[in-house]
Protein backbone atom coordinates (compact mmCIF):
# COMPACT_ATOMS: atom_id res chain seq x y z
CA UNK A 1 -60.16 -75.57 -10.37
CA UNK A 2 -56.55 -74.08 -10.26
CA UNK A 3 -55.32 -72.93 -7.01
CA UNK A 4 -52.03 -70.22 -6.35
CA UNK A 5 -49.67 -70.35 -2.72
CA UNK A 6 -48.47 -67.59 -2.06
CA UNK A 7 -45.67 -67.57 0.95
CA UNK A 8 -43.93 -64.80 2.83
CA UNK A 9 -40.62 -65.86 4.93
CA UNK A 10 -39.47 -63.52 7.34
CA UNK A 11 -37.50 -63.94 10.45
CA UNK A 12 -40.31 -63.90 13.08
CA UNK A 13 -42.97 -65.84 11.05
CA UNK A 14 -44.04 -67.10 7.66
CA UNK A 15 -47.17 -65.60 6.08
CA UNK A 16 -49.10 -67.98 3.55
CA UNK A 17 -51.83 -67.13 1.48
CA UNK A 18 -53.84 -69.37 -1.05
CA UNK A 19 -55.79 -67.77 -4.25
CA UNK A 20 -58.31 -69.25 -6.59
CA UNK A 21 -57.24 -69.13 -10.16
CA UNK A 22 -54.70 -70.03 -13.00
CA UNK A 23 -53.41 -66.32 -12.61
CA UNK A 24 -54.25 -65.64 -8.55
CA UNK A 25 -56.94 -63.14 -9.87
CA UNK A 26 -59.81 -65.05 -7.79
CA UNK A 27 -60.80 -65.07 -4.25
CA UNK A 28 -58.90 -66.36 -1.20
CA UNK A 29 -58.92 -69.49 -0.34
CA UNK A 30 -57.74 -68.97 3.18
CA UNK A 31 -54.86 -67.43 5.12
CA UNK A 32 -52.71 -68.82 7.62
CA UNK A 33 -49.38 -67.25 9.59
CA UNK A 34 -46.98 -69.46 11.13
CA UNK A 35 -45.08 -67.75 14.39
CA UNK A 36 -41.35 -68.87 13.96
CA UNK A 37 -39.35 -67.51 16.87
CA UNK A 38 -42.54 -68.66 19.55
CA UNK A 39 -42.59 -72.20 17.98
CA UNK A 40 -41.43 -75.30 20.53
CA UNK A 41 -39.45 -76.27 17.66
CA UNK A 42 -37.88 -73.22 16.57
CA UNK A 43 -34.23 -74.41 17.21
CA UNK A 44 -33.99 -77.01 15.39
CA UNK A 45 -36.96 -76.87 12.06
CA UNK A 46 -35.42 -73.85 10.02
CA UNK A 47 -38.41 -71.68 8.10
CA UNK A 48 -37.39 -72.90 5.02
CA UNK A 49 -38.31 -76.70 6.47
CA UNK A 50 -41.77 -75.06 7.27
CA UNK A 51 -42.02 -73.64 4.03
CA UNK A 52 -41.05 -76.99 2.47
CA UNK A 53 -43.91 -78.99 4.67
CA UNK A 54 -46.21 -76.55 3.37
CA UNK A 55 -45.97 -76.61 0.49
CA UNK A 56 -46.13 -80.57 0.16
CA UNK A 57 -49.25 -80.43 2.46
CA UNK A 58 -51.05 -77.74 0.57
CA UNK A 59 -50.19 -79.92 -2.98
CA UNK A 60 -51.20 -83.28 -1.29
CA UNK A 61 -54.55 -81.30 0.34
CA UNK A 62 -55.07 -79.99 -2.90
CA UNK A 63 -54.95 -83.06 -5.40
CA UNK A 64 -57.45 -84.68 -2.59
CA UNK A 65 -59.96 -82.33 -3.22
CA UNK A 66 -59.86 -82.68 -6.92
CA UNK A 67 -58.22 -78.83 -7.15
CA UNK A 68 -54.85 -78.40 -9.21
CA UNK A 69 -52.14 -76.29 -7.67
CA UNK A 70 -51.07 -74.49 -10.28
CA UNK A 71 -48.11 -72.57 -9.21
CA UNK A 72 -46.30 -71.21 -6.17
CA UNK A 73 -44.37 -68.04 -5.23
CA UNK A 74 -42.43 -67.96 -2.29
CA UNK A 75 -40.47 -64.56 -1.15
CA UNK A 76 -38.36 -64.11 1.76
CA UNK A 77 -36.48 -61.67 3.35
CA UNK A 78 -33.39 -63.33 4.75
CA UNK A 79 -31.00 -64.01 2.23
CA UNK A 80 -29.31 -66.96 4.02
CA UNK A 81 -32.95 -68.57 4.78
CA UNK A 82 -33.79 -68.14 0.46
CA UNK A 83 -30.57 -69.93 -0.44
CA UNK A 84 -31.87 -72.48 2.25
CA UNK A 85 -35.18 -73.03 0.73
CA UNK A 86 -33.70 -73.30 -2.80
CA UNK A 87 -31.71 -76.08 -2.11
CA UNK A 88 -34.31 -77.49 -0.12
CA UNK A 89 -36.63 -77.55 -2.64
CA UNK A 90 -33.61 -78.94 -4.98
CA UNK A 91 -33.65 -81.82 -2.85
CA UNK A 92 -37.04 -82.62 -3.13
CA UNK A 93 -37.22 -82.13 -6.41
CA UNK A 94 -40.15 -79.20 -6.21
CA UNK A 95 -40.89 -77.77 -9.11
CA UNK A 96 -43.28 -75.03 -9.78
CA UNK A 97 -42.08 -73.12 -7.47
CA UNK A 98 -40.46 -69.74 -8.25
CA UNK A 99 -38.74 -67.51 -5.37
CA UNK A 100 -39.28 -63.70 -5.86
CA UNK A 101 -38.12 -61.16 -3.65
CA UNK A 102 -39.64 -58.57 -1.89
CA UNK A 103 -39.90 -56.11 -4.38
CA UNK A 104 -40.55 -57.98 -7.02
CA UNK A 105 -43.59 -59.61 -4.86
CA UNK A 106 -44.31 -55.80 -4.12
CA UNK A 107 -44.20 -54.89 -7.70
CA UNK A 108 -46.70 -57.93 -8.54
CA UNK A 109 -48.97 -56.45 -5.95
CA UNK A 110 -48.76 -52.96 -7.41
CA UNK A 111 -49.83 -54.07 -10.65
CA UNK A 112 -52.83 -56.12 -9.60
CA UNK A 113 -54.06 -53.07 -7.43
CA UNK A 114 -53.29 -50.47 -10.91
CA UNK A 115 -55.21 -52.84 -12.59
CA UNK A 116 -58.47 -52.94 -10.55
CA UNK A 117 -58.48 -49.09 -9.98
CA UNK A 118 -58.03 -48.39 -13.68
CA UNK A 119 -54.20 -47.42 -13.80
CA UNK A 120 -52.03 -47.41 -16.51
CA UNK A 121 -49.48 -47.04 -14.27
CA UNK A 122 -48.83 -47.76 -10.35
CA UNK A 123 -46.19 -46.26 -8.68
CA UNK A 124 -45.11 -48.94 -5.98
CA UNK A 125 -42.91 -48.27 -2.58
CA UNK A 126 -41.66 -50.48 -0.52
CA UNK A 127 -40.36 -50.13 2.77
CA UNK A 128 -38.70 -52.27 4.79
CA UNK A 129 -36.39 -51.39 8.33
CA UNK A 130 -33.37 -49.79 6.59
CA UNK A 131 -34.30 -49.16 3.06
CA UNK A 132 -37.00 -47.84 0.64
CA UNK A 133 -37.30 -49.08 -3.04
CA UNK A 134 -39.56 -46.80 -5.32
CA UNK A 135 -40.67 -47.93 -9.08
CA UNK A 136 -43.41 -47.19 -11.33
CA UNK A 137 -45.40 -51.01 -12.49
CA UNK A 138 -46.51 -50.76 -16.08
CA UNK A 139 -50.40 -52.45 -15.89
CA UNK A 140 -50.81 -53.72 -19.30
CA UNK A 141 -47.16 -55.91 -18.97
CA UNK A 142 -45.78 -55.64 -15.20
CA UNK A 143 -42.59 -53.72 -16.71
CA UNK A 144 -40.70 -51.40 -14.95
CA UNK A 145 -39.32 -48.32 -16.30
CA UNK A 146 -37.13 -47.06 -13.58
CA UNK A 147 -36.17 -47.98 -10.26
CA UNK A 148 -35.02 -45.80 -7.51
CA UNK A 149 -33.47 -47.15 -3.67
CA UNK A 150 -32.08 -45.14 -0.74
CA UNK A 151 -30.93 -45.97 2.98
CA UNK A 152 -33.33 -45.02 5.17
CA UNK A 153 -32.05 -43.64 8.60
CA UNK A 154 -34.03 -42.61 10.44
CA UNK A 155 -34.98 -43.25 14.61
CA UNK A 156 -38.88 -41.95 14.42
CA UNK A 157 -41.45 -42.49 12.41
CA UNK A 158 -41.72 -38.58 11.79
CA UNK A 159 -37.51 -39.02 10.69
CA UNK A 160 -38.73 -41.79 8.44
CA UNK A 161 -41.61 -40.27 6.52
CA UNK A 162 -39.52 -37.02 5.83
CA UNK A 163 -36.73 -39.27 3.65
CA UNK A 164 -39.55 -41.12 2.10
CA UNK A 165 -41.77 -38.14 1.45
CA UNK A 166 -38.52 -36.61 -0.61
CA UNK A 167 -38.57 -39.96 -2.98
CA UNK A 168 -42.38 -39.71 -3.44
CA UNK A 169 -41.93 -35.48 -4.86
CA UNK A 170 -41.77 -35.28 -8.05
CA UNK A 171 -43.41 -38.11 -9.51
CA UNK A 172 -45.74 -36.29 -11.15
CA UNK A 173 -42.94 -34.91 -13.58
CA UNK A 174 -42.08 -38.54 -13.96
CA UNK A 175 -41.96 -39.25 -18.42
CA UNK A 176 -43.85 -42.55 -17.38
CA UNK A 177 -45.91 -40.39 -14.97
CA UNK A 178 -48.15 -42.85 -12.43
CA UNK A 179 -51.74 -42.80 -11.68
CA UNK A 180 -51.32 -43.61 -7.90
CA UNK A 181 -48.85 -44.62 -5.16
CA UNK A 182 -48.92 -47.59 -3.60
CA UNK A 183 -47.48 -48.45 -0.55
CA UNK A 184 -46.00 -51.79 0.75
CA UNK A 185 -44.24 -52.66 4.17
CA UNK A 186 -41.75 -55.29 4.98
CA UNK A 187 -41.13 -55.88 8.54
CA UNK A 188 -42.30 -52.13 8.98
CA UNK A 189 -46.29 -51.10 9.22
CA UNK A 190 -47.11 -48.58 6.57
CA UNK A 191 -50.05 -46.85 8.21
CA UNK A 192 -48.87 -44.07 10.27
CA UNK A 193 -46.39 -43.08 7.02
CA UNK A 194 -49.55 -42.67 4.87
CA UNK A 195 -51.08 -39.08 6.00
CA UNK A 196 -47.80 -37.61 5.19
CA UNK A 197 -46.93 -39.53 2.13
CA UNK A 198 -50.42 -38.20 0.90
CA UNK A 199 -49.42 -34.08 1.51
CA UNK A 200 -46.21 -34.63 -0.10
CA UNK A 201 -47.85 -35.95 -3.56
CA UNK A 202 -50.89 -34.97 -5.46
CA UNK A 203 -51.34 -38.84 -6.22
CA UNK A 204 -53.87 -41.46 -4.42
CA UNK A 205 -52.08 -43.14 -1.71
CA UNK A 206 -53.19 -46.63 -0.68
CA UNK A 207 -51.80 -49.14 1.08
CA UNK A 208 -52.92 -53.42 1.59
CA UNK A 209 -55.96 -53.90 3.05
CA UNK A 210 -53.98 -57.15 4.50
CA UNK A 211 -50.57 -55.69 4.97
CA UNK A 212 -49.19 -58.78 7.05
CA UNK A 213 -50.03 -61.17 3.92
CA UNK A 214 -49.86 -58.33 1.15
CA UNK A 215 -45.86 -59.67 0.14
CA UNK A 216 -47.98 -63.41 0.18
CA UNK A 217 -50.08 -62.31 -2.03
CA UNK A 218 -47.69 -60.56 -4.49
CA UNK A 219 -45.56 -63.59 -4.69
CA UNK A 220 -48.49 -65.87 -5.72
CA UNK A 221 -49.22 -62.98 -8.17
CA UNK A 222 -45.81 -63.05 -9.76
CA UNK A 223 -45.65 -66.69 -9.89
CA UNK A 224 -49.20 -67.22 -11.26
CA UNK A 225 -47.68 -64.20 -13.88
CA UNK A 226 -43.88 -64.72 -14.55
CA UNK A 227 -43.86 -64.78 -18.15
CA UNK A 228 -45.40 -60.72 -17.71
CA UNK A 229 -42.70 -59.66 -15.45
CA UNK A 230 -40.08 -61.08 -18.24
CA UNK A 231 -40.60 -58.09 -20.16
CA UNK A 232 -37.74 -56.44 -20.85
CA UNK A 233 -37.30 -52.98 -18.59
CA UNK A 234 -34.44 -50.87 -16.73
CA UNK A 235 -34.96 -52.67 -13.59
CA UNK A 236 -33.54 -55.79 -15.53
CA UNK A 237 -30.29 -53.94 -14.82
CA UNK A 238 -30.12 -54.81 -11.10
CA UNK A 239 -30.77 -58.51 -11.91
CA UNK A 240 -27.89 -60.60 -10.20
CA UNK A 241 -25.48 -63.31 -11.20
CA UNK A 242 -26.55 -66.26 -9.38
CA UNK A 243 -23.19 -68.33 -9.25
CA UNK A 244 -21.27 -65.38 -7.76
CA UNK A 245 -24.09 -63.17 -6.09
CA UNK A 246 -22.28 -60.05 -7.41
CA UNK A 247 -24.92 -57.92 -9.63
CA UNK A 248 -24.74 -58.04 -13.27
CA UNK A 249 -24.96 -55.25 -15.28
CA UNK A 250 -25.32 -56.95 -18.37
CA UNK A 251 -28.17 -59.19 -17.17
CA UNK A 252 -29.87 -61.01 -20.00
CA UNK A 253 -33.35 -61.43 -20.54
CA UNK A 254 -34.11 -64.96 -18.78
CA UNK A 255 -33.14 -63.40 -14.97
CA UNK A 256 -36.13 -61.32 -13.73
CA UNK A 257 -35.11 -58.33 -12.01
CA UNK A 258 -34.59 -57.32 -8.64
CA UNK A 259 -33.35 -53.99 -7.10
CA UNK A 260 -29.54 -53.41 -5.22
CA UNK A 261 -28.23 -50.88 -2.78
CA UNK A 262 -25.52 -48.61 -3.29
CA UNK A 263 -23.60 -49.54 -0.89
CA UNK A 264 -21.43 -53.18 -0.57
CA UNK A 265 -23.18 -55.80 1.36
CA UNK A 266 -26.48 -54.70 0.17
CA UNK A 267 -26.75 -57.10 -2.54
CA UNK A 268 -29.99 -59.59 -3.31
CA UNK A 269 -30.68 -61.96 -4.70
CA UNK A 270 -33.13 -63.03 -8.25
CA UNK A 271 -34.83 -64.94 -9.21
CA UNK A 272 -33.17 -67.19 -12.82
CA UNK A 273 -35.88 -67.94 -15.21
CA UNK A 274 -32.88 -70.27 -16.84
CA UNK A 275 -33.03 -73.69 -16.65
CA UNK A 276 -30.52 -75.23 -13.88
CA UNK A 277 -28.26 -77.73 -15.46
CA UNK A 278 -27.85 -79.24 -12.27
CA UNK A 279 -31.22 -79.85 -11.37
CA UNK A 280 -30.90 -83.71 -12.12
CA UNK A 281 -27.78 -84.17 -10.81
CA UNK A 282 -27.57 -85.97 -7.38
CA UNK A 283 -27.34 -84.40 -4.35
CA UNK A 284 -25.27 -84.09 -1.29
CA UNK A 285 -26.64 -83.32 1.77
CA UNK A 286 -23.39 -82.24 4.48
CA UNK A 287 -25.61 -82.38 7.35
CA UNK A 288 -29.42 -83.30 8.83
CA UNK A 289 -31.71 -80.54 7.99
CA UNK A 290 -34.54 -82.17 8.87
CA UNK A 291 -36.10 -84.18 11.68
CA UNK A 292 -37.24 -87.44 11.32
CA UNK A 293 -40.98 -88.53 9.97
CA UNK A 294 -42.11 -89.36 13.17
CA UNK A 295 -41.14 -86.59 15.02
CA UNK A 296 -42.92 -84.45 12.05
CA UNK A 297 -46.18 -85.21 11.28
CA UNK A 298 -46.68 -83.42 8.01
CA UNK A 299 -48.16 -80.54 7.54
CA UNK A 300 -51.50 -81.01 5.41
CA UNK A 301 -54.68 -78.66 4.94
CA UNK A 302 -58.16 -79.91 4.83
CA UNK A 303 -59.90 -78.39 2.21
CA UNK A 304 -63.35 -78.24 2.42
CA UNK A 305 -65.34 -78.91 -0.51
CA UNK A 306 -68.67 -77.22 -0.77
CA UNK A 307 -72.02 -78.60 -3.28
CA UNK A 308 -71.97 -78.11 -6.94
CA UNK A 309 -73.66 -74.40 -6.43
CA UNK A 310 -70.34 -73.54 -4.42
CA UNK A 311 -68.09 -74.75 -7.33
CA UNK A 312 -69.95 -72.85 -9.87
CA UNK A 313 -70.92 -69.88 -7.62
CA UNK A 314 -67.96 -67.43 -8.27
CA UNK A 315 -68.45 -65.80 -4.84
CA UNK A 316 -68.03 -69.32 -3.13
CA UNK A 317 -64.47 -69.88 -1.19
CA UNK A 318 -63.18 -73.14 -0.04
CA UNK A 319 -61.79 -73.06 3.38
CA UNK A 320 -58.19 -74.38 3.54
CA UNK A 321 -57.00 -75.21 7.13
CA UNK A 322 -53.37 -75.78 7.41
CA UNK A 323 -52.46 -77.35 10.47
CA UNK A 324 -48.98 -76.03 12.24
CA UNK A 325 -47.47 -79.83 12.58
CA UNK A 326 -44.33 -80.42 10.30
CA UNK A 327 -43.51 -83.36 8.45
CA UNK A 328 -40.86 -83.46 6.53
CA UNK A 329 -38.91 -87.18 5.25
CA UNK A 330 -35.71 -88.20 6.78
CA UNK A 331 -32.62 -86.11 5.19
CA UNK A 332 -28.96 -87.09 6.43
CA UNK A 333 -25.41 -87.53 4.55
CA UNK A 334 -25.94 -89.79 1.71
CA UNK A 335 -23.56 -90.64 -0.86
CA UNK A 336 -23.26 -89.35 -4.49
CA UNK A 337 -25.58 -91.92 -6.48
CA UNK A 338 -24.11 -92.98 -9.31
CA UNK A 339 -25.64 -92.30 -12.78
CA UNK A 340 -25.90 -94.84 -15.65
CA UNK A 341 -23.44 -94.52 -18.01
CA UNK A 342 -21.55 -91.92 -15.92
CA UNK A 343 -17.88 -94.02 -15.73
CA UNK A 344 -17.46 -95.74 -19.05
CA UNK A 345 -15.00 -94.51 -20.94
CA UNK A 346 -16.03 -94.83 -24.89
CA UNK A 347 -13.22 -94.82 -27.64
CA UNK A 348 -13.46 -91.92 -30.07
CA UNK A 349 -13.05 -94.05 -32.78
CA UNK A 350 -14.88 -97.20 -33.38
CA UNK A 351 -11.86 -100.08 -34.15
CA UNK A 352 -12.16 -101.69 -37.59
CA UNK A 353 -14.68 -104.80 -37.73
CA UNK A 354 -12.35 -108.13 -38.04
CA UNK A 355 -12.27 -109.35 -41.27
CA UNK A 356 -14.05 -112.19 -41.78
CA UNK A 357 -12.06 -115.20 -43.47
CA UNK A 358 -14.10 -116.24 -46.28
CA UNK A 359 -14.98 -120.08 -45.95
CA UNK A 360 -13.12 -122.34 -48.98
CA UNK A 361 -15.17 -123.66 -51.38
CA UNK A 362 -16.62 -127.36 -50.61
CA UNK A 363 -14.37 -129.85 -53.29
CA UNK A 364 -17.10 -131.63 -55.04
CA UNK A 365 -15.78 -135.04 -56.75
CA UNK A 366 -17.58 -136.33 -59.50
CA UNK A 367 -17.88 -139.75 -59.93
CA UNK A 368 -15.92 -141.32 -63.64
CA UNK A 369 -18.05 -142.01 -66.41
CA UNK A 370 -18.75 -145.23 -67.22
CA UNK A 371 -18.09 -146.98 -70.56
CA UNK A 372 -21.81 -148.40 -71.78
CA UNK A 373 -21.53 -152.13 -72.18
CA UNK A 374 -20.41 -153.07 -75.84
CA UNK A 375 -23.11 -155.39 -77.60
């Protein structure tokens, strides 16, 4: 059976979530949240060394119990703590694993909600502390027609849903005109914005049950779904360049999409569906980023295995306890490897084969005839 982690990174904890199914479409597994700033360890194990001992205990707990973890979608918040993780994963050669960000873990989400209320399209905000990101999710594909983001000042909750009730207007009139709105927080709870989101719009306007694991979820969605989200849509207009960070308005096809601000400094980043040509090179490390194996004990779930009913009942979950212990290998300054092959220097042209002196022919000498005896 195939198995989706989903994982949320924000600055004051990491929220994990585990799916049944190829595509995330089946129950949960379990849920676990991981406090960062009240862990004894907090100054010196980053979140993206949690993230990285999760996911190698949730693989390892996984192939134990005979169940295949299929893919993983990790999304984050912190855009210093994503380029962490990326080349933390790079140095443990992870693969698999696709980083998302917020919205397009929100968008995800959106979809999978349109879907199981019927929509043919979902109208998705998210909010997080200083901005609000509104789109409209295609169900059939997970394309986006058109993406809209604004600042959001605002001291009150009253202040906030005013500005957000103003994006929300009007979507009715919308050419790809949405079914419902659906409302995502990050770092902000959605709740008390939902009465007066609902007497702005004529829409339905829902929000997660779960809303501390609903960006979870919609990054195991969009990983267990990337090639849907590759669909090509406006929002693939705010996709970024990932050598220089800047956005690229002439994004190609292979970068899935993420929103930007107007202003500088409000730039994210995407995730590259390209293939990294320096994904086999060797790597560097400057300095330690992670404790030693004995100080770490990894971080493995136990996942508990029902009878033969509870593997064929659909409604059965398996329990999967992840432990909050870290264990991570030994990672310090270690020289660039060499690579077979890497320093010889090969002529462009192959030198002429020697010419082989041809061997002189053996002198045979034949013996003088001899006169026959006269009679």
């Amino acid at each position: 059976m195939d198995i989706v982690l989903g994982v949320s990174m924000a600055p004051s904890s990491i929220q994990m979530v585990v799916l049944q199914g190829e595509y995330a479409d089946g129950a949960t597994v379990e849920e676990d949240a991981i406090d960062v700033t009240g862990a004894d360890d907090a100054a010196t194990v980053s979140a993206s060394d949690r993230v990285i001992s999760a996911i190698l205990g949730t693989r390892e707990g996984a192939a134990d119990a005979g169940l295949e973890l299929s893919s993983i979608g990790v999304t984050w918040t912190d855009q210093f703590e994503a380029a962490a993780l990326r080349d933390a994963l790079t140095a443990h050669r992870l693969d698999n694993v696709m980083l998302v960000s917020a919205f397009l873990a929100a968008a995800a989400l959106a979809q999978n909600v349109g879907g199981a209320m019927g929509y043919e399209r979902t109208a998705v905000l998210l909010v997080e502390p200083d901005t609000a990101t509104l789109a409209v999710v295609e169900t059939s594909d997970g394309s986006i027609p058109d993406v809209y983001k604004q600042q959001i000042r605002a001291e009150s909750y009253g202040a906030a849903a005013e500005q957000l009730s103003g994006m929300v207007a009007g979507l009715e009139k919308l050419e790809y005109r949405p079914d419902g709105l659906f409302v995502v927080g990050s770092g902000v709870d959605v709740g008390p914005l939902k009465p007066a989101l609902q007497t702005t719009t004529a829409l339905d306007v829902s929000v997660a049950e779960e809303p501390e694991t609903a960006l979870a979820r919609g990054a195991a969605l969009a990983s267990a779904n990337a090639p849907l989200f590759a669909s090509s849509t406006a929002a693939l207009a705010y996709a970024q360049d990932p050598g220089t960070g800047a956005v690229d308005q002439h994004s190609l096809p292979e970068y899935l999409y993420v929103p930007f601000g107007p202003d500088d400094g409000d730039d994210e980043l995407a995730y590259s569906a390209v293939a990294d040509e320096d994904a086999d090179s060797p790597t560097v490390v400057i300095e330690r980023l992670f404790l030693p194996e004995e100080s770490q004990p990894q971080r493995r779930p136990a996942l508990l295995i029902g009878s033969g009913l509870a593997v064929a009942g659909i409604s059965a979950v398996l329990a999967l306890e992840i432990a909050l212990a870290i264990g991570i290998r030994t990672t310090g300054t270690v020289a660039l490897q060499p690579t077979p092959n890497q320093h010889l220097i090969v002529p462009t042209e192959q030198a002429p084969a020697p010419v082989q002196a041809s061997a002189p022919e053996p002198k045979i000498s034949l013996p003088a005839p001899v006169a026959a005896p006269s009679r």
